[in-house]
Protein backbone atom coordinates (compact mmCIF):
# COMPACT_ATOMS: atom_id res chain seq x y z
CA UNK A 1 -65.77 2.49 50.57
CA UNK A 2 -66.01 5.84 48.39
CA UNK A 3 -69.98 4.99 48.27
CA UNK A 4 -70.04 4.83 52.07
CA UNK A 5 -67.74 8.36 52.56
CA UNK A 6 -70.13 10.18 49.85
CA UNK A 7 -73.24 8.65 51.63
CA UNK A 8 -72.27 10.44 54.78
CA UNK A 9 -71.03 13.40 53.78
CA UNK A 10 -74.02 13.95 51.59
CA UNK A 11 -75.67 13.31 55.07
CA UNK A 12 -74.06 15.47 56.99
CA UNK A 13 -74.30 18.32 53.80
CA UNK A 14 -77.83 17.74 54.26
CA UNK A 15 -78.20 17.87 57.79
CA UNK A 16 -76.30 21.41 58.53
CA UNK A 17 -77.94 22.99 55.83
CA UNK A 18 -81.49 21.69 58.01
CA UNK A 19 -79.61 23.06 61.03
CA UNK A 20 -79.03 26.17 59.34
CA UNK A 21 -82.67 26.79 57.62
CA UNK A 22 -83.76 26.58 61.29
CA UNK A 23 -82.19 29.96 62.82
CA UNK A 24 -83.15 32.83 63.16
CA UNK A 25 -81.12 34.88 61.47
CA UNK A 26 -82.14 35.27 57.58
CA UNK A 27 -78.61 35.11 56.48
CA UNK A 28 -77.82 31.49 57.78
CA UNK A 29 -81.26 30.33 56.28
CA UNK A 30 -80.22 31.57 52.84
CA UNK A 31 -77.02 30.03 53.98
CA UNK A 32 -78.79 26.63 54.50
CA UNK A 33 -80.60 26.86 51.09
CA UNK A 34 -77.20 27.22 49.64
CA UNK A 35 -75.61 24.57 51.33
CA UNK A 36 -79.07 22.22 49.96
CA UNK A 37 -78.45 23.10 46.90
CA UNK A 38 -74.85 21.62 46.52
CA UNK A 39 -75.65 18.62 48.21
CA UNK A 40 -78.93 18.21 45.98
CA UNK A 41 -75.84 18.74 43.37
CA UNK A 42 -73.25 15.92 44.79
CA UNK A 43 -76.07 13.84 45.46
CA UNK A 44 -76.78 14.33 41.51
CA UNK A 45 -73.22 13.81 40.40
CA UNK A 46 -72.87 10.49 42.76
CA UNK A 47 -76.14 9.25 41.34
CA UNK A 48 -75.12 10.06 37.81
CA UNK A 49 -71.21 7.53 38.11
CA UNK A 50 -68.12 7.81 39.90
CA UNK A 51 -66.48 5.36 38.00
CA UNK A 52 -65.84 5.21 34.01
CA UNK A 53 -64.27 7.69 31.66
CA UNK A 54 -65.07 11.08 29.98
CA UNK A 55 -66.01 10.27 26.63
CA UNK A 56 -64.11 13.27 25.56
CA UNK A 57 -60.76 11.84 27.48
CA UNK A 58 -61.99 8.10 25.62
CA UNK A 59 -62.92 9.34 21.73
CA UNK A 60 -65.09 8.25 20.18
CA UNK A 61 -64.23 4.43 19.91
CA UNK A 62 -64.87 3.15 23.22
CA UNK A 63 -64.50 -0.89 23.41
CA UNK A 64 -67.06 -1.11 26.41
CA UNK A 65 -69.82 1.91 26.48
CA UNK A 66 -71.01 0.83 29.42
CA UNK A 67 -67.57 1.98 31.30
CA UNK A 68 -68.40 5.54 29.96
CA UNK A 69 -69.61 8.47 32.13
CA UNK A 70 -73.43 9.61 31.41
CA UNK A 71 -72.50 13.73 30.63
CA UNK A 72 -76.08 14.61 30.51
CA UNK A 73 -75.57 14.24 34.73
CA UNK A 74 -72.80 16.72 34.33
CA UNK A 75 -74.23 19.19 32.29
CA UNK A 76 -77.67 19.70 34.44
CA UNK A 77 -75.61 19.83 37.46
CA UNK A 78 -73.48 22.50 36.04
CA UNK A 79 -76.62 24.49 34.93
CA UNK A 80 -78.24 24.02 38.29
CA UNK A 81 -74.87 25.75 39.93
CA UNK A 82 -75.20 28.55 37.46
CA UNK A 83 -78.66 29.04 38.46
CA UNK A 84 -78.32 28.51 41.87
CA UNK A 85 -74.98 31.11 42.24
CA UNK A 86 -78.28 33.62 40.52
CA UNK A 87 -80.40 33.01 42.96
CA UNK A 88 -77.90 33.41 45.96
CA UNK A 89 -76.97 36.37 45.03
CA UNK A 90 -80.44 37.91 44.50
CA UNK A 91 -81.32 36.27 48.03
CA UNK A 92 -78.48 37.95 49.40
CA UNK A 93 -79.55 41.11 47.93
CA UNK A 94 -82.85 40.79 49.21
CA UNK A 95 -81.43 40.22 52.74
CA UNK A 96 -79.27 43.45 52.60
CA UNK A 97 -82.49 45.49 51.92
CA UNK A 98 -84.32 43.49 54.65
CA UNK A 99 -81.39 45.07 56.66
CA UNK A 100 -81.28 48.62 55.49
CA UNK A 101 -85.16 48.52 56.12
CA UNK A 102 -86.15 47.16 59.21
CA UNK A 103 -82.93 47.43 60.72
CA UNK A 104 -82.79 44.02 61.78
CA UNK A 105 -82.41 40.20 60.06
CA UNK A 106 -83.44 38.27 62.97
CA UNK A 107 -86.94 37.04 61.66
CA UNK A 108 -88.50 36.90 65.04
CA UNK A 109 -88.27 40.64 65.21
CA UNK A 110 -89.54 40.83 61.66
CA UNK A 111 -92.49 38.97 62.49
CA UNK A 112 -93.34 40.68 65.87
CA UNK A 113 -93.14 44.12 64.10
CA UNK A 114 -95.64 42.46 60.91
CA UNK A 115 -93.75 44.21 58.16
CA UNK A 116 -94.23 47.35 59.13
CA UNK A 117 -91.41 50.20 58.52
């Protein structure tokens, strides 16, 4: 049952952030990038074991290694929110001076006017 309830909220993670790297506005696509990013992330951490222990919690004598977590998983999905909090912030950045520019974020304006200032 929790593989089913991950399965669709992964889908639906996936799906709004589509939805959202289909507006207009650049904001909601850098919004929709996010939002792929952390389901690329829970899709990760699903694929990687629900079930088993830390072996941290365990120590290091574990009867059955194959109940224990894989950290590896962990670890790269950790690094890829690290990165990924970077790069939203630098997008968002981006956006503002997009903004103070142009005076505008909707990129059908920004296309019509071909970059110019």
């Amino acid at each position: 049952m929790t593989q089913f309830v991950l399965a669709v909220v992964l889908g639906l993670l996936f799906a709004f952030g589509t939805f959202l790297v289909l507006r207009r506005d650049i904001l909601r696509v850098v919004w929709g990038v996010v939002i792929y990013s952390q389901a690329a992330n829970v899709y990760l951490i699903t694929m990687g074991g629900l079930s088993g222990v830390a072996p941290i919690i365990s120590g290091h004598a574990v009867e059955n290694p194959d109940t224990v977590t894989d950290p590896l998983v962990q670890a790269l999905v950790l690094t890829a929110i690290v990165i990924s909090f970077g790069t939203t912030a630098f997008a968002l950045v981006l956006t503002y001076r997009i903004y103070e520019e142009h005076g505008t974020i909707d990129l059908q304006k920004l296309g019509e006017t071909g970059g110019e200032v």
